[in-house]
Protein backbone atom coordinates (compact mmCIF):
# COMPACT_ATOMS: atom_id res chain seq x y z
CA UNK A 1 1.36 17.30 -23.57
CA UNK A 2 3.91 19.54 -22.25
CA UNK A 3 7.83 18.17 -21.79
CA UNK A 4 8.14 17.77 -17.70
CA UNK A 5 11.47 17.85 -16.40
CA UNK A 6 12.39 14.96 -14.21
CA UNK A 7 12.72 17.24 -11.38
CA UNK A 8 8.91 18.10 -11.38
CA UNK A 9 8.26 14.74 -12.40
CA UNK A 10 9.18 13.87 -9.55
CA UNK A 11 7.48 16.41 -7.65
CA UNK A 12 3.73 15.11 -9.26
CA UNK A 13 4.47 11.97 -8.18
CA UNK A 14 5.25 12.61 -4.73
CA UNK A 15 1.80 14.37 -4.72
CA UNK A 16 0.08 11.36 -6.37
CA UNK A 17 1.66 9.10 -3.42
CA UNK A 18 0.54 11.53 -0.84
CA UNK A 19 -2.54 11.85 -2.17
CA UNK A 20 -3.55 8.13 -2.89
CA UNK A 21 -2.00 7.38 0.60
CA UNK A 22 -4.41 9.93 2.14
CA UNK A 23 -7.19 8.69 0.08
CA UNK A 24 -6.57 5.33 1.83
CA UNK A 25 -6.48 6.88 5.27
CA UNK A 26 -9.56 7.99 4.76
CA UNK A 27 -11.44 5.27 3.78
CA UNK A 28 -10.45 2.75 6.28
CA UNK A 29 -13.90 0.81 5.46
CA UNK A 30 -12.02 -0.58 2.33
CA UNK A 31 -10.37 -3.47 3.56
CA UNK A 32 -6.98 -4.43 1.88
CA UNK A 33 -8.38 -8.00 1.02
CA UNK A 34 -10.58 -6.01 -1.25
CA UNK A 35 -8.36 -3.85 -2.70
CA UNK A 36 -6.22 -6.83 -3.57
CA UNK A 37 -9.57 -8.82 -5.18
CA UNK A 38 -10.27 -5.81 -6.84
CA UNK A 39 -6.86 -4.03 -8.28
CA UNK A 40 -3.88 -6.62 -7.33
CA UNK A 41 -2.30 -4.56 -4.57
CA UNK A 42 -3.32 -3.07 -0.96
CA UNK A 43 -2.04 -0.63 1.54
CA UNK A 44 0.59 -3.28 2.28
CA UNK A 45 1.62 -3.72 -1.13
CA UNK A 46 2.48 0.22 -1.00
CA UNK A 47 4.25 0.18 2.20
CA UNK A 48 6.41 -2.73 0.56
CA UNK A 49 7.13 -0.80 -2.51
CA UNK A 50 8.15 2.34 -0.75
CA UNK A 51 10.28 0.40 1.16
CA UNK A 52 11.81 -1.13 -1.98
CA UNK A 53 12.17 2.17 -2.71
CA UNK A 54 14.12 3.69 0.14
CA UNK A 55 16.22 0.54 -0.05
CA UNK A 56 17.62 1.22 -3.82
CA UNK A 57 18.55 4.65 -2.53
CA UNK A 58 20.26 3.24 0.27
CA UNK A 59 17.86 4.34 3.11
CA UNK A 60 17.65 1.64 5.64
CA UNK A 61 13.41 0.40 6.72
CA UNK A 62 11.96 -1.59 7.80
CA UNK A 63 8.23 -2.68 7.26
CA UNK A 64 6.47 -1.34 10.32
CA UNK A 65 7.97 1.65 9.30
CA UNK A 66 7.39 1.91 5.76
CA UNK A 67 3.69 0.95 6.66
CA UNK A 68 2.93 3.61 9.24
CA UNK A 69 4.22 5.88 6.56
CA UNK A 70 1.30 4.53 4.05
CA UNK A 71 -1.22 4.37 7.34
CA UNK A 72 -0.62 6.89 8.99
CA UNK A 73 -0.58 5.15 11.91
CA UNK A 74 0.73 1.88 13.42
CA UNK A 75 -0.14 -1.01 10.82
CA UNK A 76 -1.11 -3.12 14.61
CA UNK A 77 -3.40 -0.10 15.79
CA UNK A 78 -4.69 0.20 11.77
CA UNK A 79 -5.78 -3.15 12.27
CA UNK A 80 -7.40 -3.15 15.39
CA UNK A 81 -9.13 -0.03 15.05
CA UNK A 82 -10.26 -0.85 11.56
CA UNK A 83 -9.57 -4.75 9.76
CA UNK A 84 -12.71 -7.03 9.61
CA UNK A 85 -12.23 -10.70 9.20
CA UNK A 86 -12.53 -11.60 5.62
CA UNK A 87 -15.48 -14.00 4.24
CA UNK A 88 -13.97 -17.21 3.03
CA UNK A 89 -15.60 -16.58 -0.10
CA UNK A 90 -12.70 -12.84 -0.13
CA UNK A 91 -10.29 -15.66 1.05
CA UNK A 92 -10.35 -17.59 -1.69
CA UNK A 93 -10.49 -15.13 -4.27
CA UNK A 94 -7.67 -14.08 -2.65
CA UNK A 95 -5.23 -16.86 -2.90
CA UNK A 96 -6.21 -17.58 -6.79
CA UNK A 97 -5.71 -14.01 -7.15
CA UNK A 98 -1.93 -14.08 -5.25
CA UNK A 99 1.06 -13.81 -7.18
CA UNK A 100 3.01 -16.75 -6.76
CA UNK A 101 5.87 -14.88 -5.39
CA UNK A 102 3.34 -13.87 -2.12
CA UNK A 103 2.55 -16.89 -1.28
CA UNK A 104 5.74 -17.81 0.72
């Protein structure tokens, strides 16, 4: 593999978040309960690390904000426009799935 320089590094994974967020936009049927079930993290999860993000560079956010930036939209509008209520059997998966430090 060729040497990258951090710069463009940086650039590809920009384009990787934008892309991956998009990806999620577009697939609203996907519900976040299943992407946690599935892979361990969800469109919230994202938000939350973006914001973690901004906030070691010193950029002040807060989560509605950092989640209409993984949306695309307001998380309350995501959510009414497309979150179904989850089976119990997705619930419980769910919360033996959780990392202990989510379940505050």
């Amino acid at each position: 593999m060729a040497e990258i320089d951090a710069n463009t590094a940086q650039q590809l994974e920009a384009a990787v978040f934008r892309r991956l967020a998009g990806h999620l936009r577009a697939n609203p049927q996907v519900q976040n309960i299943d992407l946690m079930n599935l892979a361990g993290f969800c469109r919230n999860c994202l938000s939350n690390w973006y914001r973690d993000a901004a906030q070691e560079k010193g950029i002040e956010m807060s989560k509605d904000e950092s989640r209409e930036i993984v949306y695309g939209m307001a998380y309350a509008q995501w959510k009414e426009k497309h979150q179904s209520e989850a089976s119990p059997d997705k619930r419980a998966r769910f919360e033996e799935a959780r990392p202990p430090e989510d379940r505050d």
